[in-house]
Protein backbone atom coordinates (compact mmCIF):
# COMPACT_ATOMS: atom_id res chain seq x y z
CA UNK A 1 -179.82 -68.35 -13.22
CA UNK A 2 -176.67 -65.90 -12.14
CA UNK A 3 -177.73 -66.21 -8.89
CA UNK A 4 -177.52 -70.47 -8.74
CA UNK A 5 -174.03 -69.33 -10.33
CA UNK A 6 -172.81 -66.95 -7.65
CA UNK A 7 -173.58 -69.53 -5.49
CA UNK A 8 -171.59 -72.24 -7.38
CA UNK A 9 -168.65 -69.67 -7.47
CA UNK A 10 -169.41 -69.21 -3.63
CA UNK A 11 -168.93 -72.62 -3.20
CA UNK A 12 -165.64 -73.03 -5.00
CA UNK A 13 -164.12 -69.97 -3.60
CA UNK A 14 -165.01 -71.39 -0.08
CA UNK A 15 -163.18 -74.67 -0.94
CA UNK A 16 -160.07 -72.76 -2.09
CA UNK A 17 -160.18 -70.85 1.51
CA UNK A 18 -160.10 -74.36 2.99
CA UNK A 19 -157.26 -75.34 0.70
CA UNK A 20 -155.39 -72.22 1.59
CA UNK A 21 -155.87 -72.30 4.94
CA UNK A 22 -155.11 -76.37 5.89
CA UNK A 23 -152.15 -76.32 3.65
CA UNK A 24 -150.05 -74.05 5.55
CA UNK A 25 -151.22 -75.88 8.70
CA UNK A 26 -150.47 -79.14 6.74
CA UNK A 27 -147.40 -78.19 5.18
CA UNK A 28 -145.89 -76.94 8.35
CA UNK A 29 -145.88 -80.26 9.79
CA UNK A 30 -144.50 -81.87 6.85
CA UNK A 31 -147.59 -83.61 5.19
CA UNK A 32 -147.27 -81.81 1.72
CA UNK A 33 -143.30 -83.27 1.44
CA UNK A 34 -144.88 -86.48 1.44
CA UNK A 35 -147.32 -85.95 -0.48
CA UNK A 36 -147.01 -84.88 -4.25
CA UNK A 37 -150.78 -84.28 -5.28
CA UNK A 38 -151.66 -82.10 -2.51
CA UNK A 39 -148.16 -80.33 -2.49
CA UNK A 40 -148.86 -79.18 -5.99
CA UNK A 41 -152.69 -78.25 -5.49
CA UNK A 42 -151.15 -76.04 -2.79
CA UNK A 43 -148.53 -74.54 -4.44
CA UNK A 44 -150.82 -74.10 -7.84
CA UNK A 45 -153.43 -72.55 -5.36
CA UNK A 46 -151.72 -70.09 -3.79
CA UNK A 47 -149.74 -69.38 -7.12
CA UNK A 48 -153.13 -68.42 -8.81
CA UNK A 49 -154.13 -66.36 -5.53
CA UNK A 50 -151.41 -64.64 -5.62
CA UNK A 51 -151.40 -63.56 -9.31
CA UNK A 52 -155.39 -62.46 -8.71
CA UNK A 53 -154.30 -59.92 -6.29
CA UNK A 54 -151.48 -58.65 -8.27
CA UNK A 55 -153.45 -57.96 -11.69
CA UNK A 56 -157.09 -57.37 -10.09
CA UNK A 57 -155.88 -55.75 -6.92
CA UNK A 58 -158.20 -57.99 -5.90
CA UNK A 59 -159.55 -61.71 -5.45
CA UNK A 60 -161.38 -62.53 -8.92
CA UNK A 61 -163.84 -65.01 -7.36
CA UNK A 62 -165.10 -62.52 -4.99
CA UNK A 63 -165.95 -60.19 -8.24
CA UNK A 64 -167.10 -62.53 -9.68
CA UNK A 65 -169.64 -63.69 -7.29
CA UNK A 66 -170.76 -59.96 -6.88
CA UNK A 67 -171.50 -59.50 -10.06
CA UNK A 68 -173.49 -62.55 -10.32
CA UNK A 69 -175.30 -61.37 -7.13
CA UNK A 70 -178.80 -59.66 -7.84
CA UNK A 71 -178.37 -57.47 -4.62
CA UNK A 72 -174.09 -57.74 -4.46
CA UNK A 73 -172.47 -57.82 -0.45
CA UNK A 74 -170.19 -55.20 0.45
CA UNK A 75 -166.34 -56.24 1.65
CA UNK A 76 -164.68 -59.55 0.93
CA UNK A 77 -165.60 -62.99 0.79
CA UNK A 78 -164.45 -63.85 4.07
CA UNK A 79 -165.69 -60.77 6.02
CA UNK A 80 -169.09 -61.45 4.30
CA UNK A 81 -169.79 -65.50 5.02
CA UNK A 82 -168.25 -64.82 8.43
């Protein structure tokens, strides 16, 4: 069972990469302005990210996946998947 739920929270921590990532791409060119959904899924997103690093000194969804893990990777959730 915790392992079907690392995976779950692998999943979702993937998808907030992705939303990371293509909104500063998107944003850049002006889509998010436009756009008020997607401006404030950003904003909230990074928001949260940021506040994970500052009181876990690190990301809580990687931890969080490692300790779901029966056999946990070493380094970050990037570094790992990549």
């Amino acid at each position: 069972m915790p392992e079907y739920l690392a995976n779950l929270v692998a999943l979702f921590h993937g998808i907030i990469v992705v939303i990371l990532l293509s909104g500063a791409v998107i944003g850049g060119a002006g889509f998010l302005k436009k756009h008020q959904f997607w401006q404030t899924l950003y904003l909230v997103t990074v928001g949260l990210t940021i506040t994970s690093f500052l009181i876990f000194r690190s990301c809580f969804l990687t931890n969080l996946e490692k300790s779901l893990r029966a056999v946990p990777y070493e380094g970050g959730f990037i570094t790992h998947y990549l």
